[in-house]
Protein backbone atom coordinates (compact mmCIF):
# COMPACT_ATOMS: atom_id res chain seq x y z
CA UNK A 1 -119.64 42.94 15.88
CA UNK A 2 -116.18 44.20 14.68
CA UNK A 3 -115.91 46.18 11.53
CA UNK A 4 -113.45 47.73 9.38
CA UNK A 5 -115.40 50.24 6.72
CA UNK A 6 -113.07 51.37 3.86
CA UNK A 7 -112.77 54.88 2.89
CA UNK A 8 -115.19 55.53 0.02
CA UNK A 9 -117.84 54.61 2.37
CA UNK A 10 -116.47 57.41 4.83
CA UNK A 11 -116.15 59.81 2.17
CA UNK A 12 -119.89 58.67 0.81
CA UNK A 13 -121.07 59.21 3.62
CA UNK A 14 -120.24 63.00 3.56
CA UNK A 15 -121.52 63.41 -0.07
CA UNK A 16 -124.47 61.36 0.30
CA UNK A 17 -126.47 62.12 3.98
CA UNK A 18 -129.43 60.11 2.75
CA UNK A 19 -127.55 56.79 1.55
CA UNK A 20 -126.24 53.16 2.96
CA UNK A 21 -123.39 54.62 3.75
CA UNK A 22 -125.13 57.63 5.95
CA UNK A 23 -127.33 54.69 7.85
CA UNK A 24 -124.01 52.40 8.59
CA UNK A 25 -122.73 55.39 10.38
CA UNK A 26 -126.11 55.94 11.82
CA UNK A 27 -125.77 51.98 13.46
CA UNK A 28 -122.01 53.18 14.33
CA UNK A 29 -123.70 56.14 16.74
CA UNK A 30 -126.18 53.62 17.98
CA UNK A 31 -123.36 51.12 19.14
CA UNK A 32 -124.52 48.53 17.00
CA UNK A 33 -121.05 47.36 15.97
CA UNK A 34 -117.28 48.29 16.94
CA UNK A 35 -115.85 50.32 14.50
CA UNK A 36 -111.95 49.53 13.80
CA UNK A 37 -108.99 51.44 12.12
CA UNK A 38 -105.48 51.76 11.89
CA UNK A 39 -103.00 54.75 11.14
CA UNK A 40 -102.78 53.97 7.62
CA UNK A 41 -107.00 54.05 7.79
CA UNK A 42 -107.01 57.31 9.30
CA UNK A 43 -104.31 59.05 7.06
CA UNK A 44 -105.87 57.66 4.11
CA UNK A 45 -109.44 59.34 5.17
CA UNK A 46 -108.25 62.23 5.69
CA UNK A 47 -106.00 62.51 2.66
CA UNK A 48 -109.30 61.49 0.24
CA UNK A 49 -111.34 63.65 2.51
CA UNK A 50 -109.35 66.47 1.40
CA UNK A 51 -108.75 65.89 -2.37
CA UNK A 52 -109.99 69.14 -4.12
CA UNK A 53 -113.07 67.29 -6.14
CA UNK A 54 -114.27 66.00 -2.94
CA UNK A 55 -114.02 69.01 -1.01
CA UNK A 56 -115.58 70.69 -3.70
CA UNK A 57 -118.65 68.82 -2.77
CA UNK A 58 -118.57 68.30 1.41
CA UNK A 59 -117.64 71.57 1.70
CA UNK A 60 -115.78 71.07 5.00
CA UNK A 61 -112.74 72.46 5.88
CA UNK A 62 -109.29 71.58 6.86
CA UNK A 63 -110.14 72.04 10.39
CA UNK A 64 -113.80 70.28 9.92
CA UNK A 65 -112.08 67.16 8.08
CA UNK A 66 -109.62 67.57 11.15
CA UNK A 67 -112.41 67.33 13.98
CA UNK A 68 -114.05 64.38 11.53
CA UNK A 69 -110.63 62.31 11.91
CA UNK A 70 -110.13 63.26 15.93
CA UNK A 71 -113.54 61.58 16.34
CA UNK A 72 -112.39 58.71 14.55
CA UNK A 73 -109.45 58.73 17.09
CA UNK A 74 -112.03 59.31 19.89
CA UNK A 75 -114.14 56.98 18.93
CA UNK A 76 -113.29 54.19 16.94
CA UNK A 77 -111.16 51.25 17.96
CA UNK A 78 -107.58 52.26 16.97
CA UNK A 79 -105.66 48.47 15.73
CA UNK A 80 -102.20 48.90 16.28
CA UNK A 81 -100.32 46.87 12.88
CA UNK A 82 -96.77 45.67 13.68
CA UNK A 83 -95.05 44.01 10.61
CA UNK A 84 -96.29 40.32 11.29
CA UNK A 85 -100.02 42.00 10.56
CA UNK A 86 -98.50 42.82 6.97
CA UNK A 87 -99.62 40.92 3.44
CA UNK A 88 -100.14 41.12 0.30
CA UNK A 89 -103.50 40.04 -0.95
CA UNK A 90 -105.08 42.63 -3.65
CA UNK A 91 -102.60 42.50 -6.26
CA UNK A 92 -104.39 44.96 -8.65
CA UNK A 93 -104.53 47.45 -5.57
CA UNK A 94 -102.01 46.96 -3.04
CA UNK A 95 -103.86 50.07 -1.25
CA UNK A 96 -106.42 47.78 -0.16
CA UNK A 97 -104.75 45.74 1.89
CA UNK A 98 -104.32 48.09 4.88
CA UNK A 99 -107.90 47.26 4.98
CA UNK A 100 -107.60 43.23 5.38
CA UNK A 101 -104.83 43.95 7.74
CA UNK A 102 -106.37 45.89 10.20
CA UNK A 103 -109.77 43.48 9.71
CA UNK A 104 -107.50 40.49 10.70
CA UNK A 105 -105.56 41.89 13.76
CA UNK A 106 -108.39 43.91 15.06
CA UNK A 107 -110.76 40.84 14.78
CA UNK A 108 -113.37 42.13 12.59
CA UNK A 109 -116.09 40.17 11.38
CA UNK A 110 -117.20 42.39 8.43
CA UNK A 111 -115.36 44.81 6.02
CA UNK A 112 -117.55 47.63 4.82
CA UNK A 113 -116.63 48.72 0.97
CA UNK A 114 -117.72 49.92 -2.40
CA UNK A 115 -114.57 48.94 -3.59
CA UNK A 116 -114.66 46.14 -6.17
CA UNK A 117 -111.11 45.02 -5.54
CA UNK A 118 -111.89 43.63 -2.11
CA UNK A 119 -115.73 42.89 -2.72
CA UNK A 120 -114.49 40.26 -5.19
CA UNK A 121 -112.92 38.46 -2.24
CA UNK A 122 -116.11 38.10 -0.49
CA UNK A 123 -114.29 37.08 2.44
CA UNK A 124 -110.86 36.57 3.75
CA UNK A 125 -109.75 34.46 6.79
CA UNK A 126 -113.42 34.30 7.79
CA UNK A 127 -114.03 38.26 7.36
CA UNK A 128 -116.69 38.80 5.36
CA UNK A 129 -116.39 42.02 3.05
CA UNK A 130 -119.83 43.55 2.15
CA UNK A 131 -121.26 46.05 0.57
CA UNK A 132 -123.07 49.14 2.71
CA UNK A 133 -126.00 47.78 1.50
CA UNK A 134 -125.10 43.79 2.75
CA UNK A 135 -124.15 45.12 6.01
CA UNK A 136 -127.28 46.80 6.91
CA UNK A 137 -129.07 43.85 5.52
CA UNK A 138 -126.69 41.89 8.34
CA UNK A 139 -127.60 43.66 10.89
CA UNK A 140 -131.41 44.31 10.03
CA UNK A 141 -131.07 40.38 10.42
CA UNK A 142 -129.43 40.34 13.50
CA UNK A 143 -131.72 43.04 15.25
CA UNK A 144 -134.90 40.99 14.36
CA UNK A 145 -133.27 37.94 15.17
């Protein structure tokens, strides 16, 4: 399975080592799905990663948030996104849509987010977008299955 997971589930996931987002990344170590990104992905965690409230509460430096991105680009699926890959679908946050983009030329099946602009899509092109909590419930499925 190919996934895109949106960046307040990355930065969750550093606040909040006991929560959905903590056991997604947990599946992510134990191969259970590919996990995709783009540039724009990557700058974006980073950037959030070091806003000053959320520092204030990971407590990682800029060399720690650093290391956490170089993983990302060690080992995470990197989607390149050429203009053709480019649209416009979350009109009350544009932001989003780096998100969709990446989902649909990476060929994700799933979208991991908190984010209620792109949870009320519920899908797009086939994607599904899920909560953290969803997506473990998807693949608690799948492994019993």
């Amino acid at each position: 399975m190919r996934v895109v997971v949106d960046t307040n589930v990355v930065v969750s996931r550093y606040l909040a080592p006991r929560g959905a987002p903590s056991l997604v990344f947990e599946h992510w170590r134990l191969e259970h799905f590919v996990f995709l990104v783009s540039e724009a992905i990557l700058q974006e965690y980073e950037r959030v990663l070091k806003y000053e409230r959320i520092r204030s509460r990971h407590k990682m430096s800029d060399e720690e948030v650093a290391e956490v991105i170089e993983g990302f680009y060690e080992f995470a699926v990197l989607v390149p996104i050429g203009p053709e890959d480019r649209f416009a679908v979350v009109k009350d946050d544009p932001a989003d849509d780096k998100f969709l983009e990446c989902a649909a030329a990476g060929g994700a099946e799933c979208i991991v987010t908190g984010d209620e602009h792109l949870l009320a899509l519920e899908q797009y092109h086939g994607i599904q977008i899920l909560s953290p909590a969803a997506f473990l419930a998807v693949l608690s499925s799948k492994e019993s299955a």
